[in-house]
N, C-alpha and C. Protein backbone atom coordinates (compact mmCIF):
# COMPACT_ATOMS: atom_id res chain seq x y z
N UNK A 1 103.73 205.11 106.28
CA UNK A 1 104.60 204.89 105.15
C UNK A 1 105.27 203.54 105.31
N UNK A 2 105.83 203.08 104.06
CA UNK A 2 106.06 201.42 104.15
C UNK A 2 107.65 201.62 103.89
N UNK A 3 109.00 200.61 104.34
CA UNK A 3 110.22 201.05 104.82
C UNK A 3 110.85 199.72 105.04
N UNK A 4 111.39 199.45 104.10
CA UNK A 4 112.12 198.17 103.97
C UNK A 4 113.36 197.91 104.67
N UNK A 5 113.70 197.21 105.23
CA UNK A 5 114.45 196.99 106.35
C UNK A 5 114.65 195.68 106.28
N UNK A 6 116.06 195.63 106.65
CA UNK A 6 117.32 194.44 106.24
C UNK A 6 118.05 194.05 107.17
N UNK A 7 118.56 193.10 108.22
CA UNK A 7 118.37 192.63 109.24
C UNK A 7 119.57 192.14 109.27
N UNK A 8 120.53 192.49 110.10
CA UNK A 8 122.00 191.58 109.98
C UNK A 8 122.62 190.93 111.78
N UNK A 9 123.30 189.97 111.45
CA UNK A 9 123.39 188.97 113.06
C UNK A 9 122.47 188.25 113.19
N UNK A 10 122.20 188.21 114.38
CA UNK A 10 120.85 187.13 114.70
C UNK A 10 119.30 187.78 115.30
N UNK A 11 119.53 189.00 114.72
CA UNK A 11 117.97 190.27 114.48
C UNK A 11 117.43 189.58 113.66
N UNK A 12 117.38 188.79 112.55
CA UNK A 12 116.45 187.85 111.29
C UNK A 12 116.11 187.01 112.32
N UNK A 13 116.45 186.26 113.29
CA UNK A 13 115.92 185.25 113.92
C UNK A 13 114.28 185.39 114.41
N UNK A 14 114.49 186.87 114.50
CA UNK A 14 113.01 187.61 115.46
C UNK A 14 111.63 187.36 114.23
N UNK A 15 111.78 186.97 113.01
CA UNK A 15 111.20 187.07 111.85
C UNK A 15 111.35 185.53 111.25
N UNK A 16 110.22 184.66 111.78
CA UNK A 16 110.22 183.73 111.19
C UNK A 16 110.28 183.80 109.49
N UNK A 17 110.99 182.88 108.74
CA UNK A 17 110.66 183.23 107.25
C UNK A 17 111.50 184.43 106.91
N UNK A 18 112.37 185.50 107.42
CA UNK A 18 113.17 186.00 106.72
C UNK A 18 114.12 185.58 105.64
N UNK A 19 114.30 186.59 104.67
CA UNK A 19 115.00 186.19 103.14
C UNK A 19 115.78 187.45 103.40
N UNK A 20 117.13 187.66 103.81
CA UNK A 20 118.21 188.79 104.17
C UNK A 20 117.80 189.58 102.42
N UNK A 21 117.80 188.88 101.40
CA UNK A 21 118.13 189.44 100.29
C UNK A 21 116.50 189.82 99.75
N UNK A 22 115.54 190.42 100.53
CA UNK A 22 114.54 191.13 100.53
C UNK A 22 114.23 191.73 101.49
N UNK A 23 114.34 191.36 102.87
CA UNK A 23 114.15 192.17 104.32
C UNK A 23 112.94 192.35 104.39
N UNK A 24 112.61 192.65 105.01
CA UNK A 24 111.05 192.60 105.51
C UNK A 24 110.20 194.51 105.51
N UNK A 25 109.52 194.18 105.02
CA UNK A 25 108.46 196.01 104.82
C UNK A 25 107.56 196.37 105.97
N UNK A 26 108.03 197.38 106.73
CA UNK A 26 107.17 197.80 107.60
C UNK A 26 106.03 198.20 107.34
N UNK A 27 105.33 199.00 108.42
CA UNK A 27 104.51 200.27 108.14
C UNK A 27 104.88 200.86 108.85
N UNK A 28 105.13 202.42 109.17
CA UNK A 28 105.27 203.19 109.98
C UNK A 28 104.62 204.65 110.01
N UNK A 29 104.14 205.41 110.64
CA UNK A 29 103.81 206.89 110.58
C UNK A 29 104.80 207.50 110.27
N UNK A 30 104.22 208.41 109.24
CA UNK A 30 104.93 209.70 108.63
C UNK A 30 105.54 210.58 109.79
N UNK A 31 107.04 210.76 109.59
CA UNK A 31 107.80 211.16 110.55
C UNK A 31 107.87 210.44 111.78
N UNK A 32 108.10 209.14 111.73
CA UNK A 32 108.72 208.14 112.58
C UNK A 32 110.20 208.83 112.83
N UNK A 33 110.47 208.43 114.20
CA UNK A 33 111.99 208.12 114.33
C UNK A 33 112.68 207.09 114.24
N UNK A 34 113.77 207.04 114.42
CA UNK A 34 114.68 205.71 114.27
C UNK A 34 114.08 204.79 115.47
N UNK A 35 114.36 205.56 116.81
CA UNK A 35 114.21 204.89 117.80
C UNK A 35 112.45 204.10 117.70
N UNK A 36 111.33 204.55 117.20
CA UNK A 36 110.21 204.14 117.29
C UNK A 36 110.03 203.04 115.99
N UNK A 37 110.92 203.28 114.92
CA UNK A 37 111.17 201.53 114.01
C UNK A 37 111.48 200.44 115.19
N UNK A 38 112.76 201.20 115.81
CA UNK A 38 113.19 199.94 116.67
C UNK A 38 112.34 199.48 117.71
N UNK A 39 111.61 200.18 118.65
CA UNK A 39 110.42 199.79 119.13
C UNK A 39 109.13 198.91 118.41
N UNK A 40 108.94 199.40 117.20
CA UNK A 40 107.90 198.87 116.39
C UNK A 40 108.71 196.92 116.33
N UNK A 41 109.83 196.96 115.71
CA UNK A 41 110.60 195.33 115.74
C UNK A 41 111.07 194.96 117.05
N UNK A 42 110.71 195.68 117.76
CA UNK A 42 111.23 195.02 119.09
C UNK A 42 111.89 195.08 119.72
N UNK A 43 112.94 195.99 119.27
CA UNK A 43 114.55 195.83 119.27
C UNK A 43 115.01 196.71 120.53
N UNK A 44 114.83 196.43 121.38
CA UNK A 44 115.22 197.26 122.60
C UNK A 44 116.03 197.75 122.99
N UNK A 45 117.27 197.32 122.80
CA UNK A 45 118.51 197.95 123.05
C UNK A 45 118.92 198.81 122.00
N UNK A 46 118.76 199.76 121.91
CA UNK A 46 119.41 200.91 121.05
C UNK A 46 120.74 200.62 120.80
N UNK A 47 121.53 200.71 121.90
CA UNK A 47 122.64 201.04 122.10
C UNK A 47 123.25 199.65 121.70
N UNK A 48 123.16 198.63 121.53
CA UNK A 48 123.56 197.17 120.86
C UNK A 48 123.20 196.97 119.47
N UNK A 49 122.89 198.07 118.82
CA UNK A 49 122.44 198.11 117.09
C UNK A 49 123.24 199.57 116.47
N UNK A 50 123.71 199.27 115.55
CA UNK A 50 123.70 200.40 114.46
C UNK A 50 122.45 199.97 113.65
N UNK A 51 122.02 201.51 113.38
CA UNK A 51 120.98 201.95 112.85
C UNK A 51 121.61 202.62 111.31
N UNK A 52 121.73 202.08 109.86
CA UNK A 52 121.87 202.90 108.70
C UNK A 52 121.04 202.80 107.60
N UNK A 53 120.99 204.85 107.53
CA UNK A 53 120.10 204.81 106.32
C UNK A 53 121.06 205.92 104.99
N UNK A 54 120.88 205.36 103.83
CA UNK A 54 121.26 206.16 103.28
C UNK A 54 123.09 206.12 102.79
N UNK A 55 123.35 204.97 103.69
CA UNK A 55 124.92 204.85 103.87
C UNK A 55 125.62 205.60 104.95
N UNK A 56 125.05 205.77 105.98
CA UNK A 56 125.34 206.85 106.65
C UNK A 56 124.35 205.95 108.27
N UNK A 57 125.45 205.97 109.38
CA UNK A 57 124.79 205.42 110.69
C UNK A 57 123.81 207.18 110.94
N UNK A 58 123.29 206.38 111.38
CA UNK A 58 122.11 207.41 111.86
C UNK A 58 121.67 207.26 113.31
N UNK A 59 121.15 208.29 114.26
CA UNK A 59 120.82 208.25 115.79
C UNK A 59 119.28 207.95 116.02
N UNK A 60 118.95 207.61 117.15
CA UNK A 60 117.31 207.01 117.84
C UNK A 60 116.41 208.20 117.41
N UNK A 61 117.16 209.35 117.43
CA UNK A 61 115.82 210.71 116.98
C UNK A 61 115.67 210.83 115.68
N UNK A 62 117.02 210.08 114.88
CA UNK A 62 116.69 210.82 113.84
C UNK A 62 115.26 210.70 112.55
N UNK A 63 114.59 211.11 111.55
CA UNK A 63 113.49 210.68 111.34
C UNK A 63 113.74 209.60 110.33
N UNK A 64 113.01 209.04 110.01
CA UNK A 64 112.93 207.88 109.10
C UNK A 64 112.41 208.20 107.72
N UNK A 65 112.72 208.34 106.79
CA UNK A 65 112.56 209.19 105.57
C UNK A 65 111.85 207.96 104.05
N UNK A 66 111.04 208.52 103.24
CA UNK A 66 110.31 207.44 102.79
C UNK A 66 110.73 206.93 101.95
N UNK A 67 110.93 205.54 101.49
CA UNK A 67 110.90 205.01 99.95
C UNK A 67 112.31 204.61 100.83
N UNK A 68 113.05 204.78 102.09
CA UNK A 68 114.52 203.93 101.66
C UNK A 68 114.48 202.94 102.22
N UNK A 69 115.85 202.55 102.13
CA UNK A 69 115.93 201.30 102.85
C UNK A 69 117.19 201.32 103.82
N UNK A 70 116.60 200.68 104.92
CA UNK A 70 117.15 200.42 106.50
C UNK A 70 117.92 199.35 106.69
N UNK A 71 119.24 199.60 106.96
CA UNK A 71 119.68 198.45 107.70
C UNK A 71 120.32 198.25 109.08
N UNK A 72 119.66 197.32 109.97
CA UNK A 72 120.12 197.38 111.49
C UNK A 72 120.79 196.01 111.27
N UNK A 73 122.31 196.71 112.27
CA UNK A 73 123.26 195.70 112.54
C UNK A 73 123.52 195.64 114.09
N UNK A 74 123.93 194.40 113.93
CA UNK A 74 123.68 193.84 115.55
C UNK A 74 125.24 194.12 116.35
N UNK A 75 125.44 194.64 117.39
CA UNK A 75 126.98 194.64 117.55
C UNK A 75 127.23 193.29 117.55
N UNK A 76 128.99 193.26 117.45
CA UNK A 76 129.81 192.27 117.40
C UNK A 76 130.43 192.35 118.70
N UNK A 77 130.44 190.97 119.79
CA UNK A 77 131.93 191.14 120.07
C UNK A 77 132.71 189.51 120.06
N UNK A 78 133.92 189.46 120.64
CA UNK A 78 134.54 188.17 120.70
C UNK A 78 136.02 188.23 120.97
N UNK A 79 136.90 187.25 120.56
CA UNK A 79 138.14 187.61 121.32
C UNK A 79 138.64 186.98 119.73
């Protein structure tokens, strides 16, 4: 299934040619998890991303559901 996904911080960097205001379309198997999108982009650290679908943060198991759209945010920190 195909799963549009929207990229915030410096996660667009990983995607030459990203346009934030289209995000980029996966492919993924029917009943993907969160955690195996983030594997599929690369994104290794779980725990240094929010994962939201739906308006709603979502966890590494949870499944990835079709037709929406994804957005991973990068943590923040600073002083």
């Amino acid at each position: 299934m195909k799963v549009r996904v929207k990229l915030f911080g410096t996660l667009s960097q990983r995607f030459p040619g990203y346009q934030h205001q289209h995000g980029i379309e996966v492919e993924i198997p029917d009943g993907a998890k969160v955690k195996d999108l983030l594997a599929l982009l690369e994104i290794g650290n779980h725990k240094g991303v929010s994962v939201i679908m739906e308006g709603r943060i979502v966890k590494a198991d949870d499944t990835v559901q079709r037709g929406i759209s994804v957005s991973i945010l990068q943590a923040i920190s600073g002083g």
